[in-house]
N, C-alpha and C. Protein backbone atom coordinates (compact mmCIF):
# COMPACT_ATOMS: atom_id res chain seq x y z
N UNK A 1 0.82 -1.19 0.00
CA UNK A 1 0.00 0.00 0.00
C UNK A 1 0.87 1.26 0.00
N UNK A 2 2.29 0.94 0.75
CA UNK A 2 3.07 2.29 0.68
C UNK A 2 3.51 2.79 -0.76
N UNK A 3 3.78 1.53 -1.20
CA UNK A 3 3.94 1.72 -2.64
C UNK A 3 3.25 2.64 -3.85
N UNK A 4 2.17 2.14 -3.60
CA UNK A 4 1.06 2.77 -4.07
C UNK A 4 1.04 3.90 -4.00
N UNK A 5 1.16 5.00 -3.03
CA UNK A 5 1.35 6.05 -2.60
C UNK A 5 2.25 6.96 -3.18
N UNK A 6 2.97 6.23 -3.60
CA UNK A 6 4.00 7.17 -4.67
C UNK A 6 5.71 6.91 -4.22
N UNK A 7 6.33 7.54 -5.44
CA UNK A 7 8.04 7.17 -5.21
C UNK A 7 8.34 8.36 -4.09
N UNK A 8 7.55 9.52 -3.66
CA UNK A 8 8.51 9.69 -2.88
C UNK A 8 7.69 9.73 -1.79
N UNK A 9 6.70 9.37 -1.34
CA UNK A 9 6.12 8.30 -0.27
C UNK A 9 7.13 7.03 0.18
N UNK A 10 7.31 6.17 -0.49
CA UNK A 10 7.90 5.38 -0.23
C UNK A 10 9.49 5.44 0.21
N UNK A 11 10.34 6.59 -0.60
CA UNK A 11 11.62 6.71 -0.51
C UNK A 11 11.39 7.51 0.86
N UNK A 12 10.32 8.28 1.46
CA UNK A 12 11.01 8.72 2.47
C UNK A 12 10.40 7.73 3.47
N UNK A 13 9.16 6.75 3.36
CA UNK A 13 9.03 5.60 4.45
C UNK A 13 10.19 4.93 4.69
N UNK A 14 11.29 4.77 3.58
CA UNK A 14 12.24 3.70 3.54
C UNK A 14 13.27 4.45 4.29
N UNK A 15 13.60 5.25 4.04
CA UNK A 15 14.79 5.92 4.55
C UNK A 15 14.14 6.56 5.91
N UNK A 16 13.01 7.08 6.71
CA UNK A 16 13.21 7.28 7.70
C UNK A 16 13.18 6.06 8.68
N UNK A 17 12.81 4.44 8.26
CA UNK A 17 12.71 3.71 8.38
C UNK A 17 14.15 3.11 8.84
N UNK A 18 15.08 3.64 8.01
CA UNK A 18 16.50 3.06 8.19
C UNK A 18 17.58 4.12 9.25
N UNK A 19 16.65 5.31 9.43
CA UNK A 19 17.20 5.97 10.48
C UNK A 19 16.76 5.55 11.72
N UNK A 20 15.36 4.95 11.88
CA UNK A 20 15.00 4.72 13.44
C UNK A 20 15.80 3.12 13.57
N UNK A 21 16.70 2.97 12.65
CA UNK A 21 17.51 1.71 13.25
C UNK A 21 18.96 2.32 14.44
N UNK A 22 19.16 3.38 14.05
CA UNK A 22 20.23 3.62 15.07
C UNK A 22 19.23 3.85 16.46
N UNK A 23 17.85 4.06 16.78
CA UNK A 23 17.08 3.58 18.24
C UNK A 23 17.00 1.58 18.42
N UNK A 24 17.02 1.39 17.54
CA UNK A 24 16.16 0.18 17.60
C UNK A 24 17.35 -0.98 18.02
N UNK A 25 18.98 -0.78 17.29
CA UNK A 25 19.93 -1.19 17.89
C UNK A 25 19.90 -1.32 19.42
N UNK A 26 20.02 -0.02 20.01
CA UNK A 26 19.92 -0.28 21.32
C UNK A 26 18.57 -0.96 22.19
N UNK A 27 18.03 -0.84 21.37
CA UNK A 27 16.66 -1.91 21.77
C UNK A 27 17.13 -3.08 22.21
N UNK A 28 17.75 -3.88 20.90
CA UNK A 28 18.24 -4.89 20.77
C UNK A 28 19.45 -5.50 21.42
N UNK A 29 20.30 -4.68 22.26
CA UNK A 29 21.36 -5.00 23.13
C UNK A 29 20.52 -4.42 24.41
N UNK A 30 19.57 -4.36 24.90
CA UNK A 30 18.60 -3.87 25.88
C UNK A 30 18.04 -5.36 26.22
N UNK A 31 17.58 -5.57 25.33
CA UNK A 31 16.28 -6.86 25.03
C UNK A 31 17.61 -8.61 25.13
N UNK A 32 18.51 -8.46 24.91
CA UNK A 32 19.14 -9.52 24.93
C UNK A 32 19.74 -9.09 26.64
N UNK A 33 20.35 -8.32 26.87
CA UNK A 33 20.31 -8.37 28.79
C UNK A 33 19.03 -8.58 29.54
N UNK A 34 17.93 -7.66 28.96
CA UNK A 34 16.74 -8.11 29.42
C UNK A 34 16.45 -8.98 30.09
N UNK A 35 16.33 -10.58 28.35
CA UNK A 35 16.08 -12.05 28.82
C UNK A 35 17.40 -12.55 29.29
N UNK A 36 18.37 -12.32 29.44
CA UNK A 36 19.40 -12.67 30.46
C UNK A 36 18.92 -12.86 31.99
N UNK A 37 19.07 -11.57 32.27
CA UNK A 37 18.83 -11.34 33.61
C UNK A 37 17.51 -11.76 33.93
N UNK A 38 16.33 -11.69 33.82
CA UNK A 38 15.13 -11.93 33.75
C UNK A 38 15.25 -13.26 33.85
N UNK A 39 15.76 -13.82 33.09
CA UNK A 39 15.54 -15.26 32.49
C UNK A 39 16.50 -16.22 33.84
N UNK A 40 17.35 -15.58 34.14
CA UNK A 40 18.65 -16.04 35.23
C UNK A 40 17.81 -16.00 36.41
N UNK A 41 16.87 -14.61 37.02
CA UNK A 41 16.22 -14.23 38.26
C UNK A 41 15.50 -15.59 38.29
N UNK A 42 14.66 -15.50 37.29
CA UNK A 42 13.10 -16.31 37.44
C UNK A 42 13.64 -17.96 38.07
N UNK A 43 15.42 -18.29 37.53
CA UNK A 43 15.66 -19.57 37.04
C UNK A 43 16.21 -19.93 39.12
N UNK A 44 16.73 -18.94 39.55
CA UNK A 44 16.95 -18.85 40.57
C UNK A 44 15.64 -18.44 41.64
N UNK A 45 14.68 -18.52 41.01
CA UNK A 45 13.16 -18.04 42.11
C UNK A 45 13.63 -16.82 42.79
N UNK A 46 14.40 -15.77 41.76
CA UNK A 46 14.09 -14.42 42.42
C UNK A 46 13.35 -13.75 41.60
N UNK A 47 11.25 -14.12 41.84
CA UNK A 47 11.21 -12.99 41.27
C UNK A 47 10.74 -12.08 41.61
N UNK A 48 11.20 -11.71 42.35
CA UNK A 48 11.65 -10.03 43.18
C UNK A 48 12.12 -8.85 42.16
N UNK A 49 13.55 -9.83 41.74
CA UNK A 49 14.61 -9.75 41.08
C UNK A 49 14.21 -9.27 39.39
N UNK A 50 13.69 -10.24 39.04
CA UNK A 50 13.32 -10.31 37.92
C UNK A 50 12.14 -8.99 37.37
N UNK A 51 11.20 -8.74 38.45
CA UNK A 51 10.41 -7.43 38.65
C UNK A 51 11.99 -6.22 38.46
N UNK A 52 12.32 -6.01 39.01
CA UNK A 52 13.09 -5.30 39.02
C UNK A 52 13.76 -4.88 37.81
N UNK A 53 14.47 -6.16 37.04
CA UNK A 53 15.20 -6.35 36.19
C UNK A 53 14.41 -5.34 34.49
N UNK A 54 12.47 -6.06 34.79
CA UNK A 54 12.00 -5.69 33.82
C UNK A 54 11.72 -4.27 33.93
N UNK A 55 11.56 -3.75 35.04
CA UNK A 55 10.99 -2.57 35.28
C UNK A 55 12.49 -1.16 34.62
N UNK A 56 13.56 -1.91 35.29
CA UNK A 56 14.31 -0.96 34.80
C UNK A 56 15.02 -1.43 33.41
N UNK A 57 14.72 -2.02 32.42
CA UNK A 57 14.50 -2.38 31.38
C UNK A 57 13.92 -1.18 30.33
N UNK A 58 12.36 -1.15 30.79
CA UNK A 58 12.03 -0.45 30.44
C UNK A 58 11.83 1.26 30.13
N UNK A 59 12.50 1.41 31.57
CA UNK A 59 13.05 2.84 31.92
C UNK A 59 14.23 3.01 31.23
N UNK A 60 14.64 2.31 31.14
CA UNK A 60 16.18 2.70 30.66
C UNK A 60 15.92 2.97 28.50
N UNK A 61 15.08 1.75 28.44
CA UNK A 61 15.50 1.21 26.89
C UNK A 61 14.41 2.34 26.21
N UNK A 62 13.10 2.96 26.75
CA UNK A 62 12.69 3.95 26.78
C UNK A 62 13.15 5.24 26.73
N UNK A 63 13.96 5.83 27.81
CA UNK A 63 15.07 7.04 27.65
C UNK A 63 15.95 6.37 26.57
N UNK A 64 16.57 5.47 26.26
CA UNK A 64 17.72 5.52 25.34
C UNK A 64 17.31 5.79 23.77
N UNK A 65 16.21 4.84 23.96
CA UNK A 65 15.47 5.10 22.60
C UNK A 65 15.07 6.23 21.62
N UNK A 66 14.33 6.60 22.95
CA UNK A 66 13.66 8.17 22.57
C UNK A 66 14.48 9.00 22.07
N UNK A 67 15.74 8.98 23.19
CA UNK A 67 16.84 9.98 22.75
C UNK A 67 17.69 10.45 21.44
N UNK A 68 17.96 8.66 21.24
CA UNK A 68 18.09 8.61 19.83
C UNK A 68 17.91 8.97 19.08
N UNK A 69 16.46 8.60 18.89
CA UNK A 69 15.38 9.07 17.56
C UNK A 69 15.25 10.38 17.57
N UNK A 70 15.36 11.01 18.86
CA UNK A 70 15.13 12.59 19.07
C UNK A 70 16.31 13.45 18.80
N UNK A 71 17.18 13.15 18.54
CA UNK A 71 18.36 13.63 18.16
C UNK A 71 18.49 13.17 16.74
N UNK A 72 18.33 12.26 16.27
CA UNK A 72 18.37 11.84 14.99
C UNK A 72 16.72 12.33 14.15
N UNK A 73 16.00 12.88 14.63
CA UNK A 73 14.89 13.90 14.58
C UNK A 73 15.48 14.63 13.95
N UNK A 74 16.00 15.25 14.97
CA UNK A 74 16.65 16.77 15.14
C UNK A 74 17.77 17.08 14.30
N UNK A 75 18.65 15.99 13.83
CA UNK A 75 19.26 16.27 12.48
C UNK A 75 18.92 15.56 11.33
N UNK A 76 17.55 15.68 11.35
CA UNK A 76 17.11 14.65 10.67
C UNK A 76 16.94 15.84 8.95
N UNK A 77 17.12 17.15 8.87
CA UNK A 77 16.80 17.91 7.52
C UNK A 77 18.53 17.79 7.21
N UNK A 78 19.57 17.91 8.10
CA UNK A 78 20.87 17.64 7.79
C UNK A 78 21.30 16.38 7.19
N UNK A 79 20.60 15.35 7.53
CA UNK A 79 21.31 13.82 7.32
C UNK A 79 20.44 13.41 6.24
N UNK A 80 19.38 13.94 5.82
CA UNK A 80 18.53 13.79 4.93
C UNK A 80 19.11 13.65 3.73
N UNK A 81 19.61 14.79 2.82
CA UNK A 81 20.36 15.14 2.10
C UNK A 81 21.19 14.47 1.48
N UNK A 82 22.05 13.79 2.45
CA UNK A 82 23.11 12.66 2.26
C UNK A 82 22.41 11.56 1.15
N UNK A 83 21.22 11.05 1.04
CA UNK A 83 20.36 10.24 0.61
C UNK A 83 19.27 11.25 -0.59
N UNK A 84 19.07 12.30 -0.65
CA UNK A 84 17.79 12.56 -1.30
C UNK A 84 18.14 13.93 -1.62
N UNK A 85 17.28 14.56 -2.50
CA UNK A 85 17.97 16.21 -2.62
C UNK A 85 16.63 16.51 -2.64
N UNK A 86 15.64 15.82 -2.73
CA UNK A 86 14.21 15.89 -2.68
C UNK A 86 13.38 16.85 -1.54
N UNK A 87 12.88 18.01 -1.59
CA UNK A 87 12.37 18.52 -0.43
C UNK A 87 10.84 17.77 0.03
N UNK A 88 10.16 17.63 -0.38
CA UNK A 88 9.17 16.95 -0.58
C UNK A 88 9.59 15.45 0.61
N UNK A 89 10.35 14.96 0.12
CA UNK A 89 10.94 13.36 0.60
C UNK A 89 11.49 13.94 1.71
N UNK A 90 12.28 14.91 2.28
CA UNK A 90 12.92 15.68 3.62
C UNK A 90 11.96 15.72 4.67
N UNK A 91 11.17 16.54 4.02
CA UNK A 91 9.74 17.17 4.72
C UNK A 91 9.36 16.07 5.48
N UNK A 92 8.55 14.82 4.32
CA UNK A 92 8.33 14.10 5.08
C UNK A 92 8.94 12.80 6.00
N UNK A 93 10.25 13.03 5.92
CA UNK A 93 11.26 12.50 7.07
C UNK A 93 11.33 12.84 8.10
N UNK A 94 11.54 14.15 7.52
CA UNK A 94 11.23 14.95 9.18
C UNK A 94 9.51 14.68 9.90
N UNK A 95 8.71 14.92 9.42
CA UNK A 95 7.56 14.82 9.92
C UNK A 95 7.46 13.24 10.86
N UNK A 96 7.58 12.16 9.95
CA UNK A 96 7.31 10.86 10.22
C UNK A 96 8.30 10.22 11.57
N UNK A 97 9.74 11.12 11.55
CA UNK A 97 10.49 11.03 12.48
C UNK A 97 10.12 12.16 13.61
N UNK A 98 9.22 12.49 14.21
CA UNK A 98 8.59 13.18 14.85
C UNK A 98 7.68 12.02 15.64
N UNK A 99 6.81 11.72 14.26
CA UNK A 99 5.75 10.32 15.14
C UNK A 99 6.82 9.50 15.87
N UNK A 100 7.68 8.60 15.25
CA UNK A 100 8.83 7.83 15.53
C UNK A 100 9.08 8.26 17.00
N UNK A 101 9.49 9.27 17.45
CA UNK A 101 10.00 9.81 18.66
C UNK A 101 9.00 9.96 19.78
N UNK A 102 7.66 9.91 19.19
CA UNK A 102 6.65 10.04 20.17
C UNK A 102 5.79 8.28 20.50
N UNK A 103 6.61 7.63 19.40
CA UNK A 103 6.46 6.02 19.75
C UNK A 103 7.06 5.28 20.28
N UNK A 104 8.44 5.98 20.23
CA UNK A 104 9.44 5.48 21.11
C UNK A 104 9.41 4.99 22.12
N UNK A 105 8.46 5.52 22.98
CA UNK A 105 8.46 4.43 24.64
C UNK A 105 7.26 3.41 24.52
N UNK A 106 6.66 2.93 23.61
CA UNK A 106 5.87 2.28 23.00
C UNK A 106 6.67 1.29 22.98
N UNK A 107 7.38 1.53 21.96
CA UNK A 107 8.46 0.24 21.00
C UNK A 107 9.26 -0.33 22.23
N UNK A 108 9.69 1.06 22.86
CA UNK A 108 10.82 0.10 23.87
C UNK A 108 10.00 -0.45 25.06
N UNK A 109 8.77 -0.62 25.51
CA UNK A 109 7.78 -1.24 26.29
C UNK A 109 7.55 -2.76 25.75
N UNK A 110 7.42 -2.93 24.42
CA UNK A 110 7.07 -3.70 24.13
C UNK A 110 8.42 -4.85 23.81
N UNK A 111 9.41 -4.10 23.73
CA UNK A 111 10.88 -4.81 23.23
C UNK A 111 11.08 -5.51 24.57
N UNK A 112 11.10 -4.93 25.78
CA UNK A 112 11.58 -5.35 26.97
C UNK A 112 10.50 -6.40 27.58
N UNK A 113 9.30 -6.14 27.41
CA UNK A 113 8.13 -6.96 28.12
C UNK A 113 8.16 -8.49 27.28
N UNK A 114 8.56 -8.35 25.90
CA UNK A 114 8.46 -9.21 25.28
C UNK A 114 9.68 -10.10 25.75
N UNK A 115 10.59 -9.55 25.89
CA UNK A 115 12.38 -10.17 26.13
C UNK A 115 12.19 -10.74 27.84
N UNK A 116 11.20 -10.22 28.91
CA UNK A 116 10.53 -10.51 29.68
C UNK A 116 9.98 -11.82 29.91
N UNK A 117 8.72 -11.38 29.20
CA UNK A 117 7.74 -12.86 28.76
C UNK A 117 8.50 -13.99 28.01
N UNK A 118 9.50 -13.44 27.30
CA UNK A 118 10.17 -14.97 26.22
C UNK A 118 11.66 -15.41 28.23
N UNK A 119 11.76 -14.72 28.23
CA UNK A 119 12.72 -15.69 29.93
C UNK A 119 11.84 -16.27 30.82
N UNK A 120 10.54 -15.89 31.06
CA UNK A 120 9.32 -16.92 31.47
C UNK A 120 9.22 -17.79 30.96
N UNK A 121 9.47 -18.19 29.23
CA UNK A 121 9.01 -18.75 29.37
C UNK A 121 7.44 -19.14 28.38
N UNK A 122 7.14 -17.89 27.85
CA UNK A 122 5.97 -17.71 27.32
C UNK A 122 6.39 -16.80 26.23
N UNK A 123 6.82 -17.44 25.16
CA UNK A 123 6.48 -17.27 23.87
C UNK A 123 5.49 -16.63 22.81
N UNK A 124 4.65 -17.65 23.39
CA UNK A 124 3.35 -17.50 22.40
C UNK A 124 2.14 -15.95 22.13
N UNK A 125 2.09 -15.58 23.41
CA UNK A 125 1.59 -14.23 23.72
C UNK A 125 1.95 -13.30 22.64
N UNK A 126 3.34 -13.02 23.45
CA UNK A 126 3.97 -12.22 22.16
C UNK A 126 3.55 -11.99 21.05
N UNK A 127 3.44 -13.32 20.56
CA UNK A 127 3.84 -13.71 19.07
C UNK A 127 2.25 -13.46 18.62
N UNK A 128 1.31 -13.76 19.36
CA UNK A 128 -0.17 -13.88 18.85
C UNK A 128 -0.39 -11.85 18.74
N UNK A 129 0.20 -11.62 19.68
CA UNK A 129 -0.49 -9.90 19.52
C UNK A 129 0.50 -9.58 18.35
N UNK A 130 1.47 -9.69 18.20
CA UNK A 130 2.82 -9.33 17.16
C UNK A 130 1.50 -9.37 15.81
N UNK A 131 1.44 -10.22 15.73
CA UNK A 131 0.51 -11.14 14.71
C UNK A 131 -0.66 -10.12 14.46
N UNK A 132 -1.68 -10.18 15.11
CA UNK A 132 -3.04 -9.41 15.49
C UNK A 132 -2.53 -7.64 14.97
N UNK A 133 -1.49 -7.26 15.63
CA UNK A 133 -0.47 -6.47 15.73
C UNK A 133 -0.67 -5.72 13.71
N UNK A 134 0.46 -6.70 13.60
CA UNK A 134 0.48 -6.64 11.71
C UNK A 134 -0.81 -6.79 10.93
N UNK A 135 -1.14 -7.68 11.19
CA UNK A 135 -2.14 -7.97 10.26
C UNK A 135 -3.75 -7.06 10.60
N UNK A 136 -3.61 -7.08 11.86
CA UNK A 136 -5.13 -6.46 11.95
C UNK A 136 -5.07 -4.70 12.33
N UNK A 137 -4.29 -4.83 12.86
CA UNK A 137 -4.12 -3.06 12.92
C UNK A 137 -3.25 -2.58 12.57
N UNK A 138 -1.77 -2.79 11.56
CA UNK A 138 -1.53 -1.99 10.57
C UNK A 138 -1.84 -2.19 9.11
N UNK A 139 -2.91 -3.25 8.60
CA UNK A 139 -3.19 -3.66 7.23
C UNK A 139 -4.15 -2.87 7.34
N UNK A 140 -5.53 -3.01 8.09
CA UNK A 140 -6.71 -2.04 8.33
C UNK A 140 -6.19 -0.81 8.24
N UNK A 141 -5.66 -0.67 9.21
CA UNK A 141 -5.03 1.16 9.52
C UNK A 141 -4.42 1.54 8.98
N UNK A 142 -3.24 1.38 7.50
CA UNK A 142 -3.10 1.71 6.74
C UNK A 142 -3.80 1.82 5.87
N UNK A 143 -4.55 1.30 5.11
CA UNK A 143 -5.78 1.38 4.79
C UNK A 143 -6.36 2.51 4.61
N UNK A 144 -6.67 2.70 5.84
CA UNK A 144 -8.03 3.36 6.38
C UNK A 144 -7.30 4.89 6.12
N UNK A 145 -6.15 5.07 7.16
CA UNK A 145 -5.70 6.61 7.24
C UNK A 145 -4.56 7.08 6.32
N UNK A 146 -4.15 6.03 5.87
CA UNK A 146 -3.16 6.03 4.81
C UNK A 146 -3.60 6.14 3.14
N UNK A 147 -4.25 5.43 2.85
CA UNK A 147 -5.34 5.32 1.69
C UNK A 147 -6.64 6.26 1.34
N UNK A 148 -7.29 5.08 2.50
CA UNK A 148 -8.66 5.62 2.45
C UNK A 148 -9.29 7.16 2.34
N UNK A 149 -8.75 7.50 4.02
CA UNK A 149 -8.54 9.13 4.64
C UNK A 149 -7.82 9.92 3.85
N UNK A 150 -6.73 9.57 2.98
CA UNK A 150 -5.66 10.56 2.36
C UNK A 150 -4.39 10.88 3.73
N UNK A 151 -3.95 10.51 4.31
CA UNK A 151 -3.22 10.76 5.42
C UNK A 151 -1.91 10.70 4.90
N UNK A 152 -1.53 9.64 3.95
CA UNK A 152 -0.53 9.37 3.28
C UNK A 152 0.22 8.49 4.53
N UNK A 153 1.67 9.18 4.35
CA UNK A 153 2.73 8.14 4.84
C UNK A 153 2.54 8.76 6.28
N UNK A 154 2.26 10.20 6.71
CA UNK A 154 1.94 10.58 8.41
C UNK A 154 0.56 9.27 8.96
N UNK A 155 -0.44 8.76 7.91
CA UNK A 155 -1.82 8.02 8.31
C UNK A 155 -0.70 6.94 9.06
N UNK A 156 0.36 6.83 8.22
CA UNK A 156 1.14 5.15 8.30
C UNK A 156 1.60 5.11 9.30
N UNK A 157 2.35 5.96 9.62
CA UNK A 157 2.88 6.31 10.77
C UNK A 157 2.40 6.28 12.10
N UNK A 158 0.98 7.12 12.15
CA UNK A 158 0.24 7.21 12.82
C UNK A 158 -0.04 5.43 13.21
N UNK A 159 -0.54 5.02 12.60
CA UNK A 159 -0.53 4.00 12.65
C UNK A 159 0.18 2.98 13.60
N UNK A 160 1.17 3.29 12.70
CA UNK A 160 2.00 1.96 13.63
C UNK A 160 2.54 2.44 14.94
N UNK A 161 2.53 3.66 15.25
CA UNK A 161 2.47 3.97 16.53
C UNK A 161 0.98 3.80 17.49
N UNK A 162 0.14 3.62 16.58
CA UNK A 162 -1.22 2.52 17.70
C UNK A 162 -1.20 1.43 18.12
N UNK A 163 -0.12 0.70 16.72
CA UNK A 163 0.05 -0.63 17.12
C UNK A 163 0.96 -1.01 18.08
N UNK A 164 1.86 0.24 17.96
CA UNK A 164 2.79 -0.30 19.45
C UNK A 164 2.18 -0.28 20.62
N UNK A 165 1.42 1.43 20.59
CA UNK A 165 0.58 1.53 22.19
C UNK A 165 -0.08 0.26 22.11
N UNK A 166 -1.03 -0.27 21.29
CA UNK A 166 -1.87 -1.75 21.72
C UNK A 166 -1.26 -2.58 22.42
N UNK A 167 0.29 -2.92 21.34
CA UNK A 167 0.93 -4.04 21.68
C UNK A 167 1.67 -3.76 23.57
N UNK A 168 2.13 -2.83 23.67
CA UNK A 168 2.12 -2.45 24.79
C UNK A 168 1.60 -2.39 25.78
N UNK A 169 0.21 -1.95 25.64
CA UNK A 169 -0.67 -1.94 27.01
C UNK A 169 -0.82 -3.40 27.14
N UNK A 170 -1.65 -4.74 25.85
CA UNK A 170 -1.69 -6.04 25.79
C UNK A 170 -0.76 -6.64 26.82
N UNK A 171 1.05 -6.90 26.62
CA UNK A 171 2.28 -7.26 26.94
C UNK A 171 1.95 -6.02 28.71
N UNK A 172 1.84 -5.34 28.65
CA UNK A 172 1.44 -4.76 30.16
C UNK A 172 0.47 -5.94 31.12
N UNK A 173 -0.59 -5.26 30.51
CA UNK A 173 -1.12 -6.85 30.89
C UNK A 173 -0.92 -7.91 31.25
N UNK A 174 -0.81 -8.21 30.50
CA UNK A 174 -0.28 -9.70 30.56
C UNK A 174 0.91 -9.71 31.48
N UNK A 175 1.68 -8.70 31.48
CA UNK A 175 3.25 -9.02 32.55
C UNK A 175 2.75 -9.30 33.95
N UNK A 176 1.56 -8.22 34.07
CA UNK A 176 1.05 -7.99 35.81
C UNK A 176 -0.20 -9.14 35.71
N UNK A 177 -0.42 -10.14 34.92
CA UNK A 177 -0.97 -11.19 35.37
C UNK A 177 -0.02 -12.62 36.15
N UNK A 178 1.28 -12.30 35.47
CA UNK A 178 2.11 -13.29 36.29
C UNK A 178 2.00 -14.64 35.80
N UNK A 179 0.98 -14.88 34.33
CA UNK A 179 0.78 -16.27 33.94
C UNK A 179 1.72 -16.65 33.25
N UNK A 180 2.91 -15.77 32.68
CA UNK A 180 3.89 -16.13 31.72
C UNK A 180 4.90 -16.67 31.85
N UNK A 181 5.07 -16.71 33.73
CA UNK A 181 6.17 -17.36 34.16
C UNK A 181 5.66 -19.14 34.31
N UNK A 182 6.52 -19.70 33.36
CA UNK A 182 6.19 -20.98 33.13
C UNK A 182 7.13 -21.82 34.00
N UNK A 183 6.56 -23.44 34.99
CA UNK A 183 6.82 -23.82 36.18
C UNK A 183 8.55 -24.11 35.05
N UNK A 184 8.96 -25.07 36.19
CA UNK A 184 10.05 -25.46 35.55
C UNK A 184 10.22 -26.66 36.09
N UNK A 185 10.77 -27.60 35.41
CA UNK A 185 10.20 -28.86 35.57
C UNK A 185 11.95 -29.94 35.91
């Protein structure tokens, strides 16, 4: 559907896409200590420990994130350039990396709860909202505010920053039910 939207719809989905990887790195060295520690607490019946572990997980991978993207925001009409001479394609880099920064503690909620739930133990959760996630609320919701509405690539955006809050509050949930810690046998 982004496609559809046009070449420089797409060139700037793609490329601001490849800038929120310098946040998402640290996600990813966040999320692998995460299920370390998490995964080590639970294995030792501290989970005291393991509360702890996730909580400041999320605080942390949240500020780091944000920061990122918010600085890479912020030189985001400078670094643009490097890639595009296009104002049009800038514009909306900058714009879409704006949403990006305001999803940021979204993404990193859901990176850590998930890296959480997988050292419990519980897999599947995850994976079913991930799922629900893609297919039902950013295929619809692109769609809808991207297409439908005329929103363009900000509808898209918009977007997938609902799907994180969902996936987030869901993985919230679910953490403070305590069912994900699986016995051990």
């Amino acid at each position: 559907m982004i496609i559809r939207m046009g070449t420089e719809v797409y060139t700037a989905h793609t490329l601001a896409g490849n800038f929120t990887i310098f946040a998402s790195v640290i996600g990813t060295g966040f999320q692998a200590a995460t299920t370390t520690l998490v995964g080590k607490s639970i294995g030792a019946g501290e989970i005291e420990k393991a509360k702890k572990y996730t909580l400041s997980s999320i605080k942390l991978m949240s500020l780091s994130m944000t920061l990122m993207l918010f600085v890479t925001y912020l030189f985001s009409v400078q670094i643009s350039p490097i890639f595009t001479s296009n104002p049009v394609v800038i514009g909306l880099i900058t714009a879409v990396l704006a949403i990006g920064v305001l999803t940021q503690p979204a993404t990193a909620t859901v990176a850590s709860l998930t890296a959480s739930l997988h050292a419990g133990g519980d897999t599947k959760f995850p994976m079913h909202i991930t799922a629900i996630g893609i297919w039902a609320i950013r295929t619809v919701g692109v769609y809808l505010l991207g297409v439908y509405f005329g929103f363009g690539l900000i509808g898209v955006w918009i977007v997938i920053a609902i799907d994180n809050y969902f996936r987030a509050v869901l993985l919230l949930i679910r953490y403070h039910s305590f069912k994900w810690i699986k016995k051990l046998n």
